[in-house]
Protein backbone atom coordinates (compact mmCIF):
# COMPACT_ATOMS: atom_id res chain seq x y z
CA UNK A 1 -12.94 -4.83 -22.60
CA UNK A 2 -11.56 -4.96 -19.18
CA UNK A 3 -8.11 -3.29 -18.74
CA UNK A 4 -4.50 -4.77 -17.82
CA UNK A 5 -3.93 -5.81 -14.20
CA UNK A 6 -0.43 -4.57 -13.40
CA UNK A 7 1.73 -6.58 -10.49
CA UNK A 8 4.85 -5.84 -9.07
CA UNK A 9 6.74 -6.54 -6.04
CA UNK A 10 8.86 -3.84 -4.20
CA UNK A 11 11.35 -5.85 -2.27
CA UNK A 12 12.58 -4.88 1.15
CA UNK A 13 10.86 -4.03 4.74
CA UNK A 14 7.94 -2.02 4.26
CA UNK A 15 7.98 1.53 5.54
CA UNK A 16 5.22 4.00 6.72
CA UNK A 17 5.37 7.05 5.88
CA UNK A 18 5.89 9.56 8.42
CA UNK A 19 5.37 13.24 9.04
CA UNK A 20 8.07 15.58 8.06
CA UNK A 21 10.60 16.56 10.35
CA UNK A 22 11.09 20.28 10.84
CA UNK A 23 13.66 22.38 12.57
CA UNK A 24 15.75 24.97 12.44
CA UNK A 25 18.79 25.79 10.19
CA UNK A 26 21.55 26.83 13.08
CA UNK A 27 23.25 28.35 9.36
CA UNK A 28 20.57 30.39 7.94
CA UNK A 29 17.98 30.79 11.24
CA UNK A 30 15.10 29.42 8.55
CA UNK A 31 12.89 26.71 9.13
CA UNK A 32 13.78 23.29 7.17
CA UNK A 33 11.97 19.73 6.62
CA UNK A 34 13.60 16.60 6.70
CA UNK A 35 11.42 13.81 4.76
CA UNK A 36 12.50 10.77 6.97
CA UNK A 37 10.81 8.42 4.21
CA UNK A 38 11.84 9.85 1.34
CA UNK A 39 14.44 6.91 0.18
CA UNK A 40 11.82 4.80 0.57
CA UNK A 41 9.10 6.62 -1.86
CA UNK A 42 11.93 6.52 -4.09
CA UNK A 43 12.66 3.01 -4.16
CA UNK A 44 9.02 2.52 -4.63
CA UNK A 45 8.46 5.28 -7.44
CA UNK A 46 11.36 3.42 -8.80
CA UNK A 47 9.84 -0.14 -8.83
CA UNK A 48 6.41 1.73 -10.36
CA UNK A 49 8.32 3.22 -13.72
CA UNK A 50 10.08 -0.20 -14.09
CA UNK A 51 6.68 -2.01 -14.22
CA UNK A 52 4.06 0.09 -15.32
CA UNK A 53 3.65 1.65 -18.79
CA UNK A 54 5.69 5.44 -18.31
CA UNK A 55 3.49 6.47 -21.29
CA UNK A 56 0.41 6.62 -19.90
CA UNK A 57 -0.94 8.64 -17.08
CA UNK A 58 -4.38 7.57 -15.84
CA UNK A 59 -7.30 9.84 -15.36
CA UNK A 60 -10.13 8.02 -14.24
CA UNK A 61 -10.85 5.77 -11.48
CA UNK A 62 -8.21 2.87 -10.41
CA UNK A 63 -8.02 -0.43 -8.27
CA UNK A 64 -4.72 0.09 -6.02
CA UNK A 65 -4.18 -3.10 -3.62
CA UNK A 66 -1.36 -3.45 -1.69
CA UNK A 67 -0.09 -6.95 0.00
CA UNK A 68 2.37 -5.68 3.11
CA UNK A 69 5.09 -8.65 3.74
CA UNK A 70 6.53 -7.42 7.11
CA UNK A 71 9.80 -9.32 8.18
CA UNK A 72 9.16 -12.30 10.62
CA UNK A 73 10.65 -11.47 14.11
CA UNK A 74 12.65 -13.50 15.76
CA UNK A 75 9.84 -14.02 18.52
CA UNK A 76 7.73 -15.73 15.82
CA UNK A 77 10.11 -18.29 14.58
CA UNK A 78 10.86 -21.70 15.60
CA UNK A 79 13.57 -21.63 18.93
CA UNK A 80 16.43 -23.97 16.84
CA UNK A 81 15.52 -21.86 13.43
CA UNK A 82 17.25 -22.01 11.21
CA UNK A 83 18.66 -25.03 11.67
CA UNK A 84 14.97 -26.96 12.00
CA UNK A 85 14.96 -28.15 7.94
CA UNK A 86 12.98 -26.46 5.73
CA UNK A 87 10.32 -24.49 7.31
CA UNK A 88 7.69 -26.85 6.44
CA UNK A 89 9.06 -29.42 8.80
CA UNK A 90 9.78 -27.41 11.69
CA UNK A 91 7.29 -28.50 13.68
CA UNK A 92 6.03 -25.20 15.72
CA UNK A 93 6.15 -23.18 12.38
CA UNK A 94 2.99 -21.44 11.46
CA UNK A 95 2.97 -20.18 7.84
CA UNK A 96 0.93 -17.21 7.63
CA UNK A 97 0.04 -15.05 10.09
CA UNK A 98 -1.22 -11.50 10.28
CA UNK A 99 0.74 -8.52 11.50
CA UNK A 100 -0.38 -6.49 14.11
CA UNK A 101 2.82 -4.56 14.40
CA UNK A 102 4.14 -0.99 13.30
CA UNK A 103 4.04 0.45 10.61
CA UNK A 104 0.19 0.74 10.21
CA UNK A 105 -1.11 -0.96 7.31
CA UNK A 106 -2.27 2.66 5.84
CA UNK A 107 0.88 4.95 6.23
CA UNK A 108 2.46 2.27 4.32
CA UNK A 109 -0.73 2.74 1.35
CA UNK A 110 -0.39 6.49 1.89
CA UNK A 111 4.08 6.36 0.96
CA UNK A 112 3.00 3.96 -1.86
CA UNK A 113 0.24 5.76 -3.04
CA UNK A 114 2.72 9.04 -3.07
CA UNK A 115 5.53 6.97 -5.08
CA UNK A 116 3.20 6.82 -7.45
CA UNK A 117 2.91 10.38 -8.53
CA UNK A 118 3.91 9.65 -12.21
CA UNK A 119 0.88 7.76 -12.95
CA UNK A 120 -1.74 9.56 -11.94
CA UNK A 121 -2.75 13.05 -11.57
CA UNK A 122 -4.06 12.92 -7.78
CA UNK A 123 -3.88 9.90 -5.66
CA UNK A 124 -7.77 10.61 -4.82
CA UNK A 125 -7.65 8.62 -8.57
CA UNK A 126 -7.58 5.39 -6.29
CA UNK A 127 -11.30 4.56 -5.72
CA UNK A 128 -11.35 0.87 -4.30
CA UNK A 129 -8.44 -1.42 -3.09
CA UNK A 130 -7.66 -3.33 0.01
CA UNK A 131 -4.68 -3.35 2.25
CA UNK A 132 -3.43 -6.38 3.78
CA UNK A 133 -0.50 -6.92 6.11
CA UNK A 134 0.73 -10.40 7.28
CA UNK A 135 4.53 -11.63 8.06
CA UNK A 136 6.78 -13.53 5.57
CA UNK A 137 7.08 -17.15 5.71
CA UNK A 138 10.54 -17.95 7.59
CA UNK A 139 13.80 -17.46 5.68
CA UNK A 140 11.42 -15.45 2.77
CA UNK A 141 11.77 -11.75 2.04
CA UNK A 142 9.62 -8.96 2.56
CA UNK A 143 8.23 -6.58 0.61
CA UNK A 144 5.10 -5.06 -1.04
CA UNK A 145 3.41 -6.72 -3.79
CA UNK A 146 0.99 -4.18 -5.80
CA UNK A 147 -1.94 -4.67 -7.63
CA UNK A 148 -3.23 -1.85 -10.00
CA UNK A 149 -5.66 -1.52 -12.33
CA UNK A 150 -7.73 1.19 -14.06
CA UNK A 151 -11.21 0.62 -13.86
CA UNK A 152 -14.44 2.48 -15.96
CA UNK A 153 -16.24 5.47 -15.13
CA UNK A 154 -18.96 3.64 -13.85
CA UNK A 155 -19.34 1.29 -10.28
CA UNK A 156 -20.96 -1.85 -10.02
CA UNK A 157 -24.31 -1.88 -10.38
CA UNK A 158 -24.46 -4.17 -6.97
CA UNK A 159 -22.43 -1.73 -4.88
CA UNK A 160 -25.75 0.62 -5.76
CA UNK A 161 -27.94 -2.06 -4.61
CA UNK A 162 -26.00 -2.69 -1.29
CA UNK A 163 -26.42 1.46 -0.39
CA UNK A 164 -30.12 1.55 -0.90
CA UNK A 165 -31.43 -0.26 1.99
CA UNK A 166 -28.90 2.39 3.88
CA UNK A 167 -29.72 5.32 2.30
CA UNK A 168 -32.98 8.08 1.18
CA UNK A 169 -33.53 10.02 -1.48
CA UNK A 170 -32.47 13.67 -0.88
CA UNK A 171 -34.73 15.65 0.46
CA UNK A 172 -35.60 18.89 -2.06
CA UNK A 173 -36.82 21.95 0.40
CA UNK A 174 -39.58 24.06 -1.32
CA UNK A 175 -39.50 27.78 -1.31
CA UNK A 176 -42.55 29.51 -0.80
């Protein structure tokens, strides 16, 4: 029996996470750490314990895929937007297209992955998953939509049979 496949959507612009911030305390002389993504882990640990079963913290493998929806810039829209109809009609409108564009695709996974403490023991839990990042359709939101899934102990038997060609059997040494 395969289990659930859990999907949510975090609204709002996606944000990478970034390295701690450190300086010092002109108070106390001590060194301090700002977390400048912090509000967004939250709003994404948030989003998690809304949609995923609080109960249950998984320990064994699991499928984590993220969808990145990065806001549309300006540059990318139609020139008379949005006053060109619906964006179907707007006639130099393209509807999806990838972003290339800060925040890499994997800080984003990595402040995700992070929010989602509560449901796992160790984010190394997270064995396969893609990340994708592409730009909202005009006048759409953006966001993160999140696929997770726990999976079984055991791979694919096919993944085995794409490594073989690739790989040897470990050598043993002898002693004498």
């Amino acid at each position: 029996m395969e289990s659930p496949i859990y999907r949510f959507w975090i609204p709002g612009q996606p944000e990478g996470k970034k390295s701690v911030v450190t300086f010092i305390d002109q108070d106390t002389g001590k060194r301090r750490g700002a977390n400048p993504t912090r509000k967004y882990m939250k709003r994404c640990a948030a989003y998690a314990l809304a949609n995923m079963p609080m109960a249950k913290v998984f320990d064994c493998p699991v499928l984590f895929e993220l969808l990145i929806v990065m806001e549309r810039p300006k540059r990318l829209l139609p020139k008379d937007w949005p006053n060109c109809g619906p964006a179907h009609l707007c006639h130099d409108y393209e509807a999806s297209l990838w972003c290339e564009q800060k925040p890499d695709g994997s800080n984003v996974r990595k402040g995700v992955e992070d929010a989602f403490k509560a449901h796992w023991k160790d984010d190394c839990r997270v064995v396969c998953g893609d990340t994708r990042k592409i730009y909202a359709e005009a006048g759409w939101e953006p966001g993160v939509l999140v696929t997770f899934q726990a999976l079984g102990r055991h791979c694919p038997q096919e993944l085995i049979e794409t490594v073989r060609p690739y790989s040897a059997p470990k050598r043993t040494r002898r002693i004498i």
